[in-house]
Protein backbone atom coordinates (compact mmCIF):
# COMPACT_ATOMS: atom_id res chain seq x y z
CA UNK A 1 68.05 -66.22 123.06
CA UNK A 2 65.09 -65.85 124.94
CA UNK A 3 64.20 -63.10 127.63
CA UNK A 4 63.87 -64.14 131.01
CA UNK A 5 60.05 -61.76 131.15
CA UNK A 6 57.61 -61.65 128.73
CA UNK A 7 54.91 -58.46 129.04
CA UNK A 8 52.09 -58.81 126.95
CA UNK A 9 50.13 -55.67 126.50
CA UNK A 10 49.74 -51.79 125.38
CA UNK A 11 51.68 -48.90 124.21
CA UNK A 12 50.79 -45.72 123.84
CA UNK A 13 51.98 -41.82 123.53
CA UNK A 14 51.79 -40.03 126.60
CA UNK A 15 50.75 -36.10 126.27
CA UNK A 16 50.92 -34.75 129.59
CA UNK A 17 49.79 -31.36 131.19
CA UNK A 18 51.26 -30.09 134.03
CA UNK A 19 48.95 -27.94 136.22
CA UNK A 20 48.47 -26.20 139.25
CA UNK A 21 44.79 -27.87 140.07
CA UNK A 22 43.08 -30.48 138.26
CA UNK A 23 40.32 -29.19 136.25
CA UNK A 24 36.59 -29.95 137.76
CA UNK A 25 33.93 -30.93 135.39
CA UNK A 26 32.86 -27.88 132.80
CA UNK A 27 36.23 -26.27 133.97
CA UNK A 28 39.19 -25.04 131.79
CA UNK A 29 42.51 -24.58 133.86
CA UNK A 30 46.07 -22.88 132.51
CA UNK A 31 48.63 -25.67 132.48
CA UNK A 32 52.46 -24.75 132.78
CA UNK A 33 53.98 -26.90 130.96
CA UNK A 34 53.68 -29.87 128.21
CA UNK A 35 55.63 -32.90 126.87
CA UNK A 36 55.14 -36.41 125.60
CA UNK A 37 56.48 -39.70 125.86
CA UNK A 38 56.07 -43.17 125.11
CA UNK A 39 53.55 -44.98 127.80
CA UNK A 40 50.70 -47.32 128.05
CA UNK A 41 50.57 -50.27 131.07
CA UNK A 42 52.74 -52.82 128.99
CA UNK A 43 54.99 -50.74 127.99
CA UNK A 44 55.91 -48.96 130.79
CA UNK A 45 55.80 -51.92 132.68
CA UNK A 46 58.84 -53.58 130.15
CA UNK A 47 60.72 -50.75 130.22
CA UNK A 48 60.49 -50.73 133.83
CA UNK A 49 62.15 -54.41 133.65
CA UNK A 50 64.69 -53.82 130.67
CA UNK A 51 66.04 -50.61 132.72
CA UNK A 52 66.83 -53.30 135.38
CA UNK A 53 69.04 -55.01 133.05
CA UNK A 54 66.47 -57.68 133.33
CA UNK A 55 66.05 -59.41 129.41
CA UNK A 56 62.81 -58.84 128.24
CA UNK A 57 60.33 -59.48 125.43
CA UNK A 58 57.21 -57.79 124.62
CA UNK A 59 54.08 -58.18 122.48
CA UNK A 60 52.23 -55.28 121.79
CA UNK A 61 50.74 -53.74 118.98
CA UNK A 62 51.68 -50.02 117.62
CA UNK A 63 49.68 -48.11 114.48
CA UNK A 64 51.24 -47.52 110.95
CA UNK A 65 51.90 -44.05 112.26
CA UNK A 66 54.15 -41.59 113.25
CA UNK A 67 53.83 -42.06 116.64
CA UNK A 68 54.24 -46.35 116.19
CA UNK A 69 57.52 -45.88 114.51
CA UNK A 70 58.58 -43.22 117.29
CA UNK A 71 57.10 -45.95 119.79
CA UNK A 72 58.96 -48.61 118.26
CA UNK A 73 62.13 -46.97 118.20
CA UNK A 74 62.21 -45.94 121.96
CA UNK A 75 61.66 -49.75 122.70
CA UNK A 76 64.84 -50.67 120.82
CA UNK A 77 66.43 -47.43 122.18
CA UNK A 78 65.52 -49.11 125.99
CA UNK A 79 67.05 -52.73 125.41
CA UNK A 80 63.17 -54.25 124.50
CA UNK A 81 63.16 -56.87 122.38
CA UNK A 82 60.73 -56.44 120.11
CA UNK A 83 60.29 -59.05 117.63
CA UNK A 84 56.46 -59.63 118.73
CA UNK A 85 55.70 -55.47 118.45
CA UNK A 86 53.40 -55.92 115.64
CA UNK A 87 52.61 -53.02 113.20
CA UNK A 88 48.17 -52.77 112.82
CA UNK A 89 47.05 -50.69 109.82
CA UNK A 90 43.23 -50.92 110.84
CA UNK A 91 43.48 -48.62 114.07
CA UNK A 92 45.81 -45.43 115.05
CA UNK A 93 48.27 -46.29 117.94
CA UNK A 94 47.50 -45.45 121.40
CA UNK A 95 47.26 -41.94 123.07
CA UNK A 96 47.11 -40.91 126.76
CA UNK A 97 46.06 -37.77 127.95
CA UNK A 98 47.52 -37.01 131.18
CA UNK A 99 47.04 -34.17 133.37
CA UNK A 100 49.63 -33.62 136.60
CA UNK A 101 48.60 -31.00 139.40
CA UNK A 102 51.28 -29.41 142.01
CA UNK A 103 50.85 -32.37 144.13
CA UNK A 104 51.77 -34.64 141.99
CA UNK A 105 48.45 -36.30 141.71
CA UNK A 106 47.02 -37.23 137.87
CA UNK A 107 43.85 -37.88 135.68
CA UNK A 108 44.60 -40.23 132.37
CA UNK A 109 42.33 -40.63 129.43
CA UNK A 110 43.53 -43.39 127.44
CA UNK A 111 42.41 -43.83 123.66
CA UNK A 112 43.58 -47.37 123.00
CA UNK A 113 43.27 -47.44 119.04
CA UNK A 114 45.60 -50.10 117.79
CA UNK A 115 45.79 -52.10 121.48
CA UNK A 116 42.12 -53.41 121.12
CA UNK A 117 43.42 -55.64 118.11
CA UNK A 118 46.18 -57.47 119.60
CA UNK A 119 44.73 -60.73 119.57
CA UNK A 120 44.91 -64.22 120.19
CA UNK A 121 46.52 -64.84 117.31
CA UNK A 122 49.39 -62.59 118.15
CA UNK A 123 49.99 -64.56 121.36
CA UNK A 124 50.41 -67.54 119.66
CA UNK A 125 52.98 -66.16 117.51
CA UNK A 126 54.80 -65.40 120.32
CA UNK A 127 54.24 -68.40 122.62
CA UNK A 128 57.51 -70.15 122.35
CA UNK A 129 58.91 -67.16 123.94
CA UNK A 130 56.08 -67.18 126.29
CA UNK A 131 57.08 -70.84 126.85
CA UNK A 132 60.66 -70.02 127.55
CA UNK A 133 60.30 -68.02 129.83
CA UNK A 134 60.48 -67.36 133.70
CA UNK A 135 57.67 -64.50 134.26
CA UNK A 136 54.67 -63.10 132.22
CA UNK A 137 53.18 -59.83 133.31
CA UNK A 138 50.00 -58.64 131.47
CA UNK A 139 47.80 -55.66 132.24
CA UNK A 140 43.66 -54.98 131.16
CA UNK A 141 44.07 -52.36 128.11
CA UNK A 142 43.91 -54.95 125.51
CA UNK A 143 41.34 -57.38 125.19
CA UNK A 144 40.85 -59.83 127.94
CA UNK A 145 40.50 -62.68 126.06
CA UNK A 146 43.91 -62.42 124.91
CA UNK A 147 45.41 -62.00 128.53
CA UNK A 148 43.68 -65.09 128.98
CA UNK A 149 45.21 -66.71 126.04
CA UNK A 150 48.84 -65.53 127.11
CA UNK A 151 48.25 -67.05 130.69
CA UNK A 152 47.08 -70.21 129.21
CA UNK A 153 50.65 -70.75 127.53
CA UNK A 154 52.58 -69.46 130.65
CA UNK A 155 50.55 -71.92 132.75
CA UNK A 156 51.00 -75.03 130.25
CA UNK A 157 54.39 -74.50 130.60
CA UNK A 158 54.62 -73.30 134.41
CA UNK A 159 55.60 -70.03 133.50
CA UNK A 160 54.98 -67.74 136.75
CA UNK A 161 52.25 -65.17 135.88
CA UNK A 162 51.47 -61.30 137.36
CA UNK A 163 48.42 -59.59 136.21
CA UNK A 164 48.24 -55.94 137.04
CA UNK A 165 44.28 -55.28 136.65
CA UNK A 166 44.38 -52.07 135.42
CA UNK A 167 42.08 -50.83 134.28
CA UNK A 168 39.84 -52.36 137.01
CA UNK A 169 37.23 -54.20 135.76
CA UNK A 170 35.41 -57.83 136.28
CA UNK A 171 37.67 -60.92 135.38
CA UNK A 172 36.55 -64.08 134.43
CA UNK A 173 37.20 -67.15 137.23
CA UNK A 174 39.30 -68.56 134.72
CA UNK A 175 41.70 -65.90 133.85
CA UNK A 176 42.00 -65.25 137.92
CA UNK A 177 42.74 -69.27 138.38
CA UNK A 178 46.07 -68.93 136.84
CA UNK A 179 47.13 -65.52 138.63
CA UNK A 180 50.41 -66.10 140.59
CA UNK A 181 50.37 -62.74 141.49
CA UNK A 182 47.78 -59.92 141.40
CA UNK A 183 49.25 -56.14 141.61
CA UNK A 184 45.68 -54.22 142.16
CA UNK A 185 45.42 -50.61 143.78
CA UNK A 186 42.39 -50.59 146.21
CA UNK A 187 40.59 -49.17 143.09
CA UNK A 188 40.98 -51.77 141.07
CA UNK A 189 40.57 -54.52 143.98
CA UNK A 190 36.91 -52.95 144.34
CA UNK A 191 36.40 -53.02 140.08
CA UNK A 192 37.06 -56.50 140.22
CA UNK A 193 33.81 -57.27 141.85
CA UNK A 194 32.22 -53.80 140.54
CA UNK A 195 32.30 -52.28 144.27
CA UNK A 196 33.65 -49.47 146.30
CA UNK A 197 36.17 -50.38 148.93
CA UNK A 198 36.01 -48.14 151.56
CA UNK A 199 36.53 -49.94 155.10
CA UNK A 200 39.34 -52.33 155.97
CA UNK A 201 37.00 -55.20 156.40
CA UNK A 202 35.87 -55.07 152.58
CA UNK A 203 39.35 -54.89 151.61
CA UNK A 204 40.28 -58.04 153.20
CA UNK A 205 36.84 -59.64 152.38
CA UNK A 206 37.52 -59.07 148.44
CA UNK A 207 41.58 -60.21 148.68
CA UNK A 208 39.54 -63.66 150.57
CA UNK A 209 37.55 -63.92 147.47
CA UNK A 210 39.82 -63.81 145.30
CA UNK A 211 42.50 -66.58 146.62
CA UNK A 212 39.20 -68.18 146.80
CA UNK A 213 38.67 -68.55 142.68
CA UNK A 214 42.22 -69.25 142.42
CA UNK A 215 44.70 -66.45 142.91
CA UNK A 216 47.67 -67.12 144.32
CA UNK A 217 49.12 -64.17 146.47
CA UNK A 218 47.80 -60.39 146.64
CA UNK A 219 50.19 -57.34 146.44
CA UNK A 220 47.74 -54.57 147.05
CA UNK A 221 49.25 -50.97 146.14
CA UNK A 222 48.68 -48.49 148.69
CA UNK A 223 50.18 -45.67 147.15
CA UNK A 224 52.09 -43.61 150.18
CA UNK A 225 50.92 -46.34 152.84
CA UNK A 226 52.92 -49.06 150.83
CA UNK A 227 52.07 -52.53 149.95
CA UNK A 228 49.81 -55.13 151.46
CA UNK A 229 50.82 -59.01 150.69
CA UNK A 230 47.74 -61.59 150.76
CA UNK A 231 48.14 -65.06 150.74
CA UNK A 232 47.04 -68.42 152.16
CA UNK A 233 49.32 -67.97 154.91
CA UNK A 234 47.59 -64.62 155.61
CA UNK A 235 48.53 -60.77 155.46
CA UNK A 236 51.73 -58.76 155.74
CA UNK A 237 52.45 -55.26 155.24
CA UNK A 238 55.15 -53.31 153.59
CA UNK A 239 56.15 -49.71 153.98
CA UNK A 240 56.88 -47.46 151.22
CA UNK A 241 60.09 -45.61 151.32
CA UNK A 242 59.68 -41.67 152.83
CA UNK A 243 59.54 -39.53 149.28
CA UNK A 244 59.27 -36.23 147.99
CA UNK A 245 56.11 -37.16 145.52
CA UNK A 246 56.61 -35.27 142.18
CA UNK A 247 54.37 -37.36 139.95
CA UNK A 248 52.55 -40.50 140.64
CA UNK A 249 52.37 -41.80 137.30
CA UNK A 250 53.44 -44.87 136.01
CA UNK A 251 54.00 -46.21 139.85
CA UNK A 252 51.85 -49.25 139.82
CA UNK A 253 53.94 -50.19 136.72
CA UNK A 254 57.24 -49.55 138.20
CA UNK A 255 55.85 -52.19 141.11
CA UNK A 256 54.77 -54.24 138.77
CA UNK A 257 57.72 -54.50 136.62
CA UNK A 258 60.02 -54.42 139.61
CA UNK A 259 58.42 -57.41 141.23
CA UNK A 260 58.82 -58.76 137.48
CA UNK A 261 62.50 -58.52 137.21
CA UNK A 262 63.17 -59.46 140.84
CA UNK A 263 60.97 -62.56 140.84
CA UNK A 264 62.63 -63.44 137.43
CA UNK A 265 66.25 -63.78 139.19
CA UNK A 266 64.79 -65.84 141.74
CA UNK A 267 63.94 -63.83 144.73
CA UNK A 268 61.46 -65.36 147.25
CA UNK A 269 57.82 -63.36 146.75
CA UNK A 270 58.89 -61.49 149.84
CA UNK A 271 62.52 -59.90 148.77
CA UNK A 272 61.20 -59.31 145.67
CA UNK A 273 58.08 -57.06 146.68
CA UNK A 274 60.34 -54.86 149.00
CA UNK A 275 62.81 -54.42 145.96
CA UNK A 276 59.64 -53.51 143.86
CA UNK A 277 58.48 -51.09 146.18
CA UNK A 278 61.81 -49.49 145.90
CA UNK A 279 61.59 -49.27 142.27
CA UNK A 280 58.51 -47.42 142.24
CA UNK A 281 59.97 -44.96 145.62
CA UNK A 282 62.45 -44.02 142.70
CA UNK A 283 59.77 -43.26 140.37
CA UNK A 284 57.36 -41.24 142.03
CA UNK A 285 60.44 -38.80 142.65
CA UNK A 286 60.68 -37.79 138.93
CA UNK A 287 58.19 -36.63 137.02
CA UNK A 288 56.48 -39.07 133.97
CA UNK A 289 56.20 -42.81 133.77
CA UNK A 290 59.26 -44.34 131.65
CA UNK A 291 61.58 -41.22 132.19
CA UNK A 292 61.14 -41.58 136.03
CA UNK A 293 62.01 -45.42 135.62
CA UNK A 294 65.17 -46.31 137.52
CA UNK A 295 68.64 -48.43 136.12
CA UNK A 296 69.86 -51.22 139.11
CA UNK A 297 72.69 -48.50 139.28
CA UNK A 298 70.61 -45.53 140.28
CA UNK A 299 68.09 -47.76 141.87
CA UNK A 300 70.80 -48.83 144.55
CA UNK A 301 72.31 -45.04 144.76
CA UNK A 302 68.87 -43.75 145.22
CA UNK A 303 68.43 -46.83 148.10
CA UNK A 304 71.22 -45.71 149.91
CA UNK A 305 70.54 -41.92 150.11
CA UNK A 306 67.22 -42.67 151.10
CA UNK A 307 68.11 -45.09 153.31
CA UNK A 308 71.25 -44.17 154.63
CA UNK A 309 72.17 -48.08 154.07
C-alpha cells in the first residue's frame, strides 16, 4: 500500500546542549544538561507527518553504524515506512550539534556524512511510490540535484510538491518551477538570492521573484509573528498561537510536515497552513525536535487549552 506523503531527505543524531547563554566566538560556556535524539530536516519532517496518523514513506540514507541502526529503528518505532531508508557504507550517518539557551533560542552544526550520497539513483528506486502519491516534501541537506530528481517524478505524475529550503542557499530556476509550495524562514528567503532581508519591501520583492520563476504559493515562517502566505492572488497573514517558547527547534519542520499531512487529506492551502501552524505552536512548547512533535490527539487537546475552543 502506498503512503499518502513521500519526504525525501536527511537523518541525523541530534546531540543537544542545554545552556544558559549561547557561547560567543572563542568562548566556552557550562551547559546543564545533555541528550540525543534522532533528527535531521527529512526526518523530522516525516515523523512530524506519521505522528499525525498521516501514512508516510521516506527515502533517506543512514551509515553502517551504530547510530543508523538506532536511526532506523526509531523510524519503524514512529509508524515510517521505511523501505527506501538505504544503508551507505562509504560515509558515517549524520550528526547535529545543537546548543539550546534559557530562551529557548538554538545554534545547529550539522555534519551530513552519509546524506550527501543519497542520489539520483535512490530516487528512482523509489519513484513508484513517489508516483503514488499525494504530497512530496524535500528539504536542502542532501544534494540538490537529487531534490530535483524527486520533483521531476512528483511533477510527471502531478504529485503536489513542498520544498522547505533549508539550509538556505541558491536554487536552480528549474527545481523552483515545480515548487507548489515553498516553506522558507526570512533567512532562507534572503539565501535564495544570496541577500539579507531586512525591510518589508525586500521581503515582498524576493516572494515576487520567486512566483516569478515558477513557484506556486509562499508560506514564509515568521517564527513568533506567524506565517505569511504569497501567491498570485497576493498576501495574507497568519498568527501564531500565544506560547510559552521552550525550544525552537525542529519548528519549521513541524510546519512543514503539518502543512504535509493536512494538504495530503485534502484541505484547501488555507485550512491547511493554520492547522500547520498549530502543529508547530505544539512543538515549540517542548523541548527537542521529534520528541516535541504532536499526535492529532494531543494536537487537538493542546488546541483547545490554548484556545479555549
Amino acid at each position: 500500500m502506498s503512503s499518502r506523503v513521500v519526504v525525501v531527505g536527511s537523518i541525523n543524531m541530534d546531540m543537544f546542549a542545554m545552556v544558559s547563554e549561547l557561547p560567543r566566538t572563542g568562548e566556552t560556556v557550562l551547559g546543564n544538561r545533555f541528550f540525543s535524539t534522532v533528527g535531521g530536516k527529512g526526518a523530522n519532517q516525516a515523523t512530524a507527518i506519521a505522528r499525525l496518523s498521516t501514512p508516510v514513506s521516506f527515502v533517506a540514507k543512514v551509515g553502517k553504524d551504530p547510530f543508523g541502526e538506532q536511526m532506523l529503528t526509531v523510524l519503524k518505532e514512529n509508524g515510517i515506512d521505511t523501505r527506501f531508508v538505504f544503508t551507505d557504507s562509504l560515509s558515517s550517518s549524520g550528526v547535529a550539534l545543537v546548543n539550546v539557551d534559557k530562551t529557548g533560542e538554538n545554534t545547529i552544526v550539522v555534519i551530513p556524512g552519509v546524506n550527501q550520497l543519497l542520489s539520483e539513483e535512490d530516487i528512482l528506486k523509489a519513484q513508484d511510490e513517489i508516483a503514488q502519491a499525494r504530497v512530496l516534501v524535500s528539504q536542502l541537506e542532501i544534494p540538490h540535484r537529487t531534490v530535483e530528481t524527486a520533483f521531476e517524478v512528483a511533477r510527471r505524475h502531478k504529485v503536489k510538491t513542498i520544498l522547505n529550503p533549508a539550509p538556505g542557499s541558491k536554487l536552480s530556476p528549474k527545481l523552483l518551477n515545480k515548487v507548489d509550495v515553498l516553506t522558507p524562514n526570512e533567512t532562507e528567503l534572503g539565501n535564495l538570492f544570496d541577500e539579507k532581508i531586512t525591510t518589508e519591501a525586500a521581503m515582498k520583492q524576493s516572494c515576487y521573484r520567486l512566483l516569478d520563476m515558477g513557484v506556486k504559493s509562499i508560506a514564509l515562517t515568521l517564527g513568533k509573528e506567524g506565517v505569511l502566505m504569497v501567491s498570485q492572488e497576493g498576501f495574507q497573514h497568519y498568527s501564531a498561537l500565544k506560547v510559552k517558547v521552550v525550544d525552537t527547534t525542529g519548528a519549521g519542520d513541524a510546519f512543514t510536515g503539518g502543512l504535509a499531512a493536512f494538504l495530503s487529506e485534502g484541505l484547501e492551502l488555507d485550512q491547511a497552513v493554520k492547522k500547520a501552524i498549530q502543529v508547530a505552536g505544539y512543538s515549540v512548547t517542548k523541548l527537542g525536535a521529534q520528541p516535541s512533535l504532536p499526535t492529532r490527539m494531543e494536537l487537538e487537546e493542546f488546541v483547545r487549552i490554548v484556545t479555549g475552543k
